[in-house]
N, C-alpha and C. Protein backbone atom coordinates (compact mmCIF):
# COMPACT_ATOMS: atom_id res chain seq x y z
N UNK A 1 122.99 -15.45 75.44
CA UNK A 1 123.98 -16.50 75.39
C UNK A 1 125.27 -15.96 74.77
N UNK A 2 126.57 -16.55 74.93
CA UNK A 2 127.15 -16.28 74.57
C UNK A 2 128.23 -17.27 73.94
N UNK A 3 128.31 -17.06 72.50
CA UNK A 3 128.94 -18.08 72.00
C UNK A 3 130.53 -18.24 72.03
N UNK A 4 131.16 -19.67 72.32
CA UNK A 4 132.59 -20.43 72.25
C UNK A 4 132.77 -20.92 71.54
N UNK A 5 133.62 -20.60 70.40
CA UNK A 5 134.43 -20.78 69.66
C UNK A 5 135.72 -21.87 69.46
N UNK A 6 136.27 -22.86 69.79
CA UNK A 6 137.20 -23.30 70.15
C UNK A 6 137.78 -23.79 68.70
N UNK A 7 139.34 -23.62 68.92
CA UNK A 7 139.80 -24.04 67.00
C UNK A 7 141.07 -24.64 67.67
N UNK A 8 141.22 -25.52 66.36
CA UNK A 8 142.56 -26.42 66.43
C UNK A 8 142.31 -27.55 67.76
N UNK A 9 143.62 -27.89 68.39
CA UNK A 9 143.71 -28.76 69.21
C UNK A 9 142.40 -28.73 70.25
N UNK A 10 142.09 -26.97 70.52
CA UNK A 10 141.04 -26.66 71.39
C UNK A 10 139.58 -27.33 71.11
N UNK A 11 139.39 -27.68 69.80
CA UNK A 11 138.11 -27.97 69.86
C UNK A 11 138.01 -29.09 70.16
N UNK A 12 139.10 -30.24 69.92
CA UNK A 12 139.13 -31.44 70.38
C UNK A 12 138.86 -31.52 71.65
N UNK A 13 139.60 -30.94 72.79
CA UNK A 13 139.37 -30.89 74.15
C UNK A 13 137.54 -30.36 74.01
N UNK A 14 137.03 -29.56 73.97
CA UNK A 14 135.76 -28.83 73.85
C UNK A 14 134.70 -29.94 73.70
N UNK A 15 135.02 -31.16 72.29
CA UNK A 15 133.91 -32.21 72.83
C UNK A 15 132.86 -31.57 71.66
N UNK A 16 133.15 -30.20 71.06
CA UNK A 16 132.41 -29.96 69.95
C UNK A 16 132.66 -28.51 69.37
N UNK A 17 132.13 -28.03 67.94
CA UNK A 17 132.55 -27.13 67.45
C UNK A 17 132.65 -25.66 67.77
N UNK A 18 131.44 -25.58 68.89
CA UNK A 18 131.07 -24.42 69.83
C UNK A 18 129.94 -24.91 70.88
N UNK A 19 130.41 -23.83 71.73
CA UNK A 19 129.61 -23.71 72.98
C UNK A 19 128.78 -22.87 73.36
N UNK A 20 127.72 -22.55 73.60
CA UNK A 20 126.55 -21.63 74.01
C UNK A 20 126.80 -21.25 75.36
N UNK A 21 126.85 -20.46 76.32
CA UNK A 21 127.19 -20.56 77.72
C UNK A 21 126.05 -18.83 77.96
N UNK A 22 125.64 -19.35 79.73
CA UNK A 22 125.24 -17.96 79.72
C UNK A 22 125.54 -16.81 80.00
N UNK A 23 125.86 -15.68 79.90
CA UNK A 23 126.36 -14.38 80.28
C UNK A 23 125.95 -13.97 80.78
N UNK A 24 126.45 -12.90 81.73
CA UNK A 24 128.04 -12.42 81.46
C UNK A 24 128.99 -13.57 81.97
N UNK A 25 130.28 -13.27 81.54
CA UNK A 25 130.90 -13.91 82.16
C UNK A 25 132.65 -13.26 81.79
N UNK A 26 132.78 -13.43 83.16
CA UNK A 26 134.50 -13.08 83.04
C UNK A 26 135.50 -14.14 82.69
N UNK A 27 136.93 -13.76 82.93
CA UNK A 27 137.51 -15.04 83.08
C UNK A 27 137.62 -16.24 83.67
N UNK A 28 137.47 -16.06 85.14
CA UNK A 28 137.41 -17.40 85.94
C UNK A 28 135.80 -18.00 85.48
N UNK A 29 134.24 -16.95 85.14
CA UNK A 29 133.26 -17.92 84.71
C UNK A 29 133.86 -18.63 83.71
N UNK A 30 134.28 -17.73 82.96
CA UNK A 30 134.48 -18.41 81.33
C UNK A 30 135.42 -20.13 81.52
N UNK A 31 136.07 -20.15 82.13
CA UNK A 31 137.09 -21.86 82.58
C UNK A 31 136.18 -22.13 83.54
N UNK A 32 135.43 -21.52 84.38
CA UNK A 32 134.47 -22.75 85.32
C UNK A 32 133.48 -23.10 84.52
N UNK A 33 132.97 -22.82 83.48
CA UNK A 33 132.01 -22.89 82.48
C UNK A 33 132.31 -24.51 81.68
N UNK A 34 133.74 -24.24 81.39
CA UNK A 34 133.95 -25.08 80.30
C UNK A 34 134.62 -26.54 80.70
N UNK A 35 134.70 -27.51 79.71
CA UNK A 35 135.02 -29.35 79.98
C UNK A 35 136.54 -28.97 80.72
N UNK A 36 136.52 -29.49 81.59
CA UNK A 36 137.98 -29.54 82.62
C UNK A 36 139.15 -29.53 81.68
N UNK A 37 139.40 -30.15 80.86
CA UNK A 37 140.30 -30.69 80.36
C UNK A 37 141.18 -29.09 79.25
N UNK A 38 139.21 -28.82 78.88
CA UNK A 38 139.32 -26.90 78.26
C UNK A 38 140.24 -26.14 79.20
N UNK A 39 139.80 -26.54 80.16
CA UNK A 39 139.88 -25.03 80.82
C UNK A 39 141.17 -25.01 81.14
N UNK A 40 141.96 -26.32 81.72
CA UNK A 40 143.39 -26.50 81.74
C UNK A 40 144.30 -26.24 81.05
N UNK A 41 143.80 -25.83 79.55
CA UNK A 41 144.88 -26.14 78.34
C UNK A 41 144.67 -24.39 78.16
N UNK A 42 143.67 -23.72 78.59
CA UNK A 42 143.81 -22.19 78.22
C UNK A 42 144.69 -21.21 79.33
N UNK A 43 145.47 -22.17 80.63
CA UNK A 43 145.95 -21.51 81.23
C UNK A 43 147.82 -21.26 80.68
N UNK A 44 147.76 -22.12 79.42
CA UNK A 44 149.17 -22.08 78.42
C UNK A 44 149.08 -20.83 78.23
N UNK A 45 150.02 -19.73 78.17
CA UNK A 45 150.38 -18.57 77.95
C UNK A 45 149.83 -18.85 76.31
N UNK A 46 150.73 -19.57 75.51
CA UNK A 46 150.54 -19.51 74.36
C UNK A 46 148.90 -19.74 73.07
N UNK A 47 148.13 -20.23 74.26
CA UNK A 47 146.75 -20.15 73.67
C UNK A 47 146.19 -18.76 73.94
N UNK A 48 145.88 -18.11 73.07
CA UNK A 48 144.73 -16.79 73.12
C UNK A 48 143.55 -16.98 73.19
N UNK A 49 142.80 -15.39 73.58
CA UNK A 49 141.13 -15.49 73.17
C UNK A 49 141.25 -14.58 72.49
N UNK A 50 140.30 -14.11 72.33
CA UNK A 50 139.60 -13.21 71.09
C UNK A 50 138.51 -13.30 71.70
N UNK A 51 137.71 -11.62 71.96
CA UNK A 51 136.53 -11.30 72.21
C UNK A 51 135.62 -10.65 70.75
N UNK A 52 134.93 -11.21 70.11
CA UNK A 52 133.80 -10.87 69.01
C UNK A 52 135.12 -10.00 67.85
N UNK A 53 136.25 -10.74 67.68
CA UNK A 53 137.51 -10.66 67.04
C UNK A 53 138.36 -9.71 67.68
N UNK A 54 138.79 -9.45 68.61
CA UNK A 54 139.61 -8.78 69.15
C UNK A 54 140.49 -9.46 70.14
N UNK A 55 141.63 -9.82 69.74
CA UNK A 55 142.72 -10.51 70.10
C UNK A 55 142.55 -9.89 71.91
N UNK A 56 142.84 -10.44 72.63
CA UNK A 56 143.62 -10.16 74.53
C UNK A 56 144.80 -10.05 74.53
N UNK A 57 145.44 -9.43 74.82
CA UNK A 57 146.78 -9.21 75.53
C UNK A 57 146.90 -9.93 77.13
N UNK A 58 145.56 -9.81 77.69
CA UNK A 58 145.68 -9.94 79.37
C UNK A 58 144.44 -10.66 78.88
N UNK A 59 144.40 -12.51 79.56
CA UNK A 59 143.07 -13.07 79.49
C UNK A 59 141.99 -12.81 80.09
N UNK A 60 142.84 -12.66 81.67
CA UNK A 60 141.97 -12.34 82.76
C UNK A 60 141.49 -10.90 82.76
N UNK A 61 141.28 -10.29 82.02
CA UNK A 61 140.88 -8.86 81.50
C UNK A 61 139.20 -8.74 80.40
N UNK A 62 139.25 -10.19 80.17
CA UNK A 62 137.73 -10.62 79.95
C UNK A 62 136.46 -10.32 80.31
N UNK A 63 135.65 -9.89 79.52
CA UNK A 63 134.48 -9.65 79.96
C UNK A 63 133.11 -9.70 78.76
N UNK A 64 132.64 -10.68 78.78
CA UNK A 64 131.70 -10.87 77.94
C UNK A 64 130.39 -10.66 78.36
N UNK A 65 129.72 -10.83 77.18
CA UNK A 65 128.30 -10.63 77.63
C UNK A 65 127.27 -11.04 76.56
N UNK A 66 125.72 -11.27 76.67
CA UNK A 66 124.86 -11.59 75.74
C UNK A 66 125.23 -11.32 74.13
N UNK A 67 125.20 -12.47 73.24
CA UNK A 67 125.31 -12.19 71.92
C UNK A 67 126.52 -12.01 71.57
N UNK A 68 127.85 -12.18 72.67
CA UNK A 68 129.22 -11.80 72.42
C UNK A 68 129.94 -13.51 71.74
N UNK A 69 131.04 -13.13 70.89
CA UNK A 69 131.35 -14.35 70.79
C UNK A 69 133.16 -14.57 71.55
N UNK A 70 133.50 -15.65 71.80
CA UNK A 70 134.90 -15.67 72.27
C UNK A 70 135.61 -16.59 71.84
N UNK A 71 136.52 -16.52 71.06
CA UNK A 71 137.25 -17.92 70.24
C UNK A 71 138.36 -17.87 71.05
N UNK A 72 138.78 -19.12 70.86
CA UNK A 72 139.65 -19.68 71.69
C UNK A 72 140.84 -20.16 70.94
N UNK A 73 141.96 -19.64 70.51
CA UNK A 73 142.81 -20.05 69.53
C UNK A 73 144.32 -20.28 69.86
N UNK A 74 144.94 -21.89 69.67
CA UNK A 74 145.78 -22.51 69.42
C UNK A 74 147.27 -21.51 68.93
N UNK A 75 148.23 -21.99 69.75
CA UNK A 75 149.70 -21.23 68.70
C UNK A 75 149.30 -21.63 67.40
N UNK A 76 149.72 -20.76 66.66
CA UNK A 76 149.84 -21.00 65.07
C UNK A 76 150.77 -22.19 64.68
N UNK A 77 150.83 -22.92 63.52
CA UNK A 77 152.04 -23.98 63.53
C UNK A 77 151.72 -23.37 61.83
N UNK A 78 152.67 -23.47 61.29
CA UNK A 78 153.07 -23.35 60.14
C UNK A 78 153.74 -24.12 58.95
N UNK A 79 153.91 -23.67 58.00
CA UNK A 79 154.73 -24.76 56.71
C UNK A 79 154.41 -24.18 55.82
């Protein structure tokens, strides 16, 4: 399995704190995987992933697999 991570606004859409999903999975599994509403809001340039902490540059460059984790993280907002 492979665990989802979702933080900030993302987890609201998500429906809960993480997701279990099965692997492998690339980018297009990883948004056909997830609540519609998810998968729409990660095509914002400004939301990242992170593979088992390693920031993406390129989303669609994804590739997970068993025991991997992938967080899903919000622009930063600050104060």
């Amino acid at each position: 399995m492979i665990t989802v991570v979702p933080l900030g606004k993302l987890a609201d859409l998500a429906g809960a704190p993480s997701l279990a999903l099965p692997g492998p999975l690339d980018w297009a599994g990883l948004k056909a995987a997830l609540p519609e509403a998810l998968a729409e809001a990660l095509d914002d340039p400004r939301n990242r992933i992170a593979l088992n902490g390693v920031l993406f540059a390129d989303k669609a460059s994804l590739e997970a697999g068993a025991g991997d984790e992938i967080a899903l993280l919000p622009p930063v907002s600050g104060g």
